[in-house]
C-alpha atoms as a PDB file:
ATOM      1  CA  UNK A   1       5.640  44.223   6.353  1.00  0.00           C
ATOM      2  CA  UNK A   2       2.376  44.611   3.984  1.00  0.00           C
ATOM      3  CA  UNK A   3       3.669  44.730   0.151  1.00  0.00           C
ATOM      4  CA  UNK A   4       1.806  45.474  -3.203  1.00  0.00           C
ATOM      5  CA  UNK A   5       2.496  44.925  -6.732  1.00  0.00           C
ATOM      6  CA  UNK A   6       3.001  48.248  -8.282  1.00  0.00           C
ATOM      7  CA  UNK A   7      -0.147  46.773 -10.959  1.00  0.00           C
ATOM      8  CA  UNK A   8      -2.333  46.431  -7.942  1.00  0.00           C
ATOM      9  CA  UNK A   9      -1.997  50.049  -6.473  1.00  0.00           C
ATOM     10  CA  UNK A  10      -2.265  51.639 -10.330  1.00  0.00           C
ATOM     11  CA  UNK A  11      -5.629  49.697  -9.838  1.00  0.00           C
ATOM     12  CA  UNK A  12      -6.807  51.008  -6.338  1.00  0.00           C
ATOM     13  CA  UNK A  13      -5.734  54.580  -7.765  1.00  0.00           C
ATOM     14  CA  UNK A  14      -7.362  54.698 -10.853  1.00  0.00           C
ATOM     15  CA  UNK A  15     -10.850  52.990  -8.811  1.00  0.00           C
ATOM     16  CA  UNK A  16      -9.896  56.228  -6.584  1.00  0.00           C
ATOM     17  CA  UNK A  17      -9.830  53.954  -3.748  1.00  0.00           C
ATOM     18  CA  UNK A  18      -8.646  56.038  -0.364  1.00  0.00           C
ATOM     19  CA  UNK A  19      -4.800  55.438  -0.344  1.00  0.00           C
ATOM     20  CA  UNK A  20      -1.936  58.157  -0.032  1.00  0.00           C
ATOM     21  CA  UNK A  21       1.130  57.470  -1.705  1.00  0.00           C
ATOM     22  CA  UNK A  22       4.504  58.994  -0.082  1.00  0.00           C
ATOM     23  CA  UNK A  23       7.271  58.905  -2.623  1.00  0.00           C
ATOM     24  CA  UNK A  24      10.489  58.488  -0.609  1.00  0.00           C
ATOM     25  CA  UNK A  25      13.160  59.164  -3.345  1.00  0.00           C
ATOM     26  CA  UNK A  26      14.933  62.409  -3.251  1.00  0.00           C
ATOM     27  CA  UNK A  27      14.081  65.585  -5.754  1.00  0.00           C
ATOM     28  CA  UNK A  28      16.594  64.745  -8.386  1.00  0.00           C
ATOM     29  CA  UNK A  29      14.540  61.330  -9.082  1.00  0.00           C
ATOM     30  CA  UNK A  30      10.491  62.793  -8.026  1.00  0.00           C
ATOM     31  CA  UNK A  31      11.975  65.725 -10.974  1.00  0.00           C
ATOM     32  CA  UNK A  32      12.091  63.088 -13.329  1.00  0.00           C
ATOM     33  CA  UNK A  33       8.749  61.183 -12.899  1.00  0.00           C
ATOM     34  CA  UNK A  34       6.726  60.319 -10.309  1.00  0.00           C
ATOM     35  CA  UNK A  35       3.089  58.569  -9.431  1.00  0.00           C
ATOM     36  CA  UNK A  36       0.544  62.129  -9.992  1.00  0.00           C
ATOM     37  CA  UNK A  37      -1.144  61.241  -6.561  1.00  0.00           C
ATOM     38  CA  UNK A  38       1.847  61.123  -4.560  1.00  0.00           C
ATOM     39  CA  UNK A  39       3.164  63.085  -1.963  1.00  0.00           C
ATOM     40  CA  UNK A  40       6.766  63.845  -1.996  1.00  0.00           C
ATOM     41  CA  UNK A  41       8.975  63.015   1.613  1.00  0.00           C
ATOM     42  CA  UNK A  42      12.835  62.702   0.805  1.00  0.00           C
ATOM     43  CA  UNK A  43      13.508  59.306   2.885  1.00  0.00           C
ATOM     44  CA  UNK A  44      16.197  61.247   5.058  1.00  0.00           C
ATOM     45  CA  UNK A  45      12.840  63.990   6.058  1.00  0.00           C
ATOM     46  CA  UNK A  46      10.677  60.838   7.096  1.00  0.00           C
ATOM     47  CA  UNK A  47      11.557  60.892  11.303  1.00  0.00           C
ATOM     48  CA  UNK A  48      10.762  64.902  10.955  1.00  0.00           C
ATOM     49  CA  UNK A  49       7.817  65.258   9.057  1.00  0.00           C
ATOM     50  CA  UNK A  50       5.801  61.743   9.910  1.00  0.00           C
ATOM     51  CA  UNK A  51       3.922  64.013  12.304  1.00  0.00           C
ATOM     52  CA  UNK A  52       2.566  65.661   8.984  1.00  0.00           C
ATOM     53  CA  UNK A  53       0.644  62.261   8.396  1.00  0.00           C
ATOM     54  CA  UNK A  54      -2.781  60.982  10.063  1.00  0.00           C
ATOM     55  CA  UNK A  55      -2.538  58.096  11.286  1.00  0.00           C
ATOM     56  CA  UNK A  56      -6.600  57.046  10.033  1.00  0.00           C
ATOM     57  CA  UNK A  57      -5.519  56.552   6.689  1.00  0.00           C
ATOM     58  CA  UNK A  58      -4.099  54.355   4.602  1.00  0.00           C
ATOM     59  CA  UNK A  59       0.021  54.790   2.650  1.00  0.00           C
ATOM     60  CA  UNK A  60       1.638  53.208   0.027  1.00  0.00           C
ATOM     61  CA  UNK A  61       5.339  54.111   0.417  1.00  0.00           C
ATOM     62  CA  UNK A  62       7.117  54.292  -3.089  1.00  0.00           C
ATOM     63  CA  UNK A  63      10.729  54.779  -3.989  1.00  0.00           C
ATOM     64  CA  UNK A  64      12.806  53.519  -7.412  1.00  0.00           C
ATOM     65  CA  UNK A  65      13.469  50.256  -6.196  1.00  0.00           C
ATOM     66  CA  UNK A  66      11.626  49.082  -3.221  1.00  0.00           C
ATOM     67  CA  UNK A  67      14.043  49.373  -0.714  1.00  0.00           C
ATOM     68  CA  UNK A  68      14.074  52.720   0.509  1.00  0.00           C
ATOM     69  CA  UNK A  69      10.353  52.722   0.551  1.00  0.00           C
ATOM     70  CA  UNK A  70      11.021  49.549   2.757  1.00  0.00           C
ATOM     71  CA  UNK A  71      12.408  51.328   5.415  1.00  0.00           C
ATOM     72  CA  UNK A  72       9.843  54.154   5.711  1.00  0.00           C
ATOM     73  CA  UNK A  73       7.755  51.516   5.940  1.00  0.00           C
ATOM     74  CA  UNK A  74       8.750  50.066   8.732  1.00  0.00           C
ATOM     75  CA  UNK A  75       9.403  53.084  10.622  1.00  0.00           C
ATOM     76  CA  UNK A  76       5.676  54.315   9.754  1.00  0.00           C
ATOM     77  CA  UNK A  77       4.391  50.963  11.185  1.00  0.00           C
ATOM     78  CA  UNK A  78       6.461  51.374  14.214  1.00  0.00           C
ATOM     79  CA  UNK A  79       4.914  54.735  14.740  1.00  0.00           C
ATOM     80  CA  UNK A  80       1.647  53.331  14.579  1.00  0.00           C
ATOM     81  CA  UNK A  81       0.726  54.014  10.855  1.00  0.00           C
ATOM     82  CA  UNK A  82      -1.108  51.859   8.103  1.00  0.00           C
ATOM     83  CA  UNK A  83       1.488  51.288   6.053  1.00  0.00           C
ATOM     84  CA  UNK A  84       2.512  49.033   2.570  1.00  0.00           C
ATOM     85  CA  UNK A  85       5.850  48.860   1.116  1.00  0.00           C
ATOM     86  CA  UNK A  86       5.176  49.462  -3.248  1.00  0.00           C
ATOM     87  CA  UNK A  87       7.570  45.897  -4.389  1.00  0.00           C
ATOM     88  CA  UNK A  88       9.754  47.221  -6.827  1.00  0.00           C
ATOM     89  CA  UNK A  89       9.165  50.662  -6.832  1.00  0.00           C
ATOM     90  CA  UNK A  90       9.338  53.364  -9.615  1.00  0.00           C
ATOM     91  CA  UNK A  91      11.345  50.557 -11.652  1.00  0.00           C
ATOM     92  CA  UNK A  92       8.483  48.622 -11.619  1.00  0.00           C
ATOM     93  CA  UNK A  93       5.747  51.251 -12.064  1.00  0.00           C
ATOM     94  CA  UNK A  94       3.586  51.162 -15.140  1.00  0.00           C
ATOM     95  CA  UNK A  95       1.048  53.201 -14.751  1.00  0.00           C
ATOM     96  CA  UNK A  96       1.211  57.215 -15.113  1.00  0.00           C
ATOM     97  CA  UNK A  97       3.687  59.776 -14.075  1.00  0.00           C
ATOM     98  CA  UNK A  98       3.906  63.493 -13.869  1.00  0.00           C
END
């Protein structure tokens, strides 16, 4: 599975480097804070709504600690998607929220 450093992606997204971010954590947690550019998909919607993605670009799959993001992870690369796991997740995060 492809990781990155929560520093590194607040990099790539502030060069506005082509990456989508999928926040995986469920509304309680996006409520309080999450990364501005990212897309909110509750973990538990993820084998429903992966159809919503295309498959051409590039995700970063975030949750609060790195696990849950883990798993959509490697569901999305089963499917066929380009996919990296965010190490750490939200706990980790530095950069900006919204």
């Amino acid at each position: 599975m492809k990781t990155i450093l929560p520093d590194e992606l607040n990099r790539i997204l502030e060069k506005g480097d082509p990456v989508t971010v999928v926040d995986v954590r469920e509304d309680d947690e996006v409520a309080a804070g999450k990364i501005p550019q990212a897309i909110h998909i509750p973990l538990a919607d993820i084998p429903e709504r992966f159809q919503e993605l295309d498959r051409s670009k590039e995700y970063v799959m975030v949750c609060r600690s790195g696990h849950r993001s883990g798993l959509a992870t490697e569901f999305l690369q089963n499917e066929g998607f380009h996919v990296t796991n965010m190490e750490g997740g939200m706990l980790e995060w530095n950069g900006p929220v919204k």
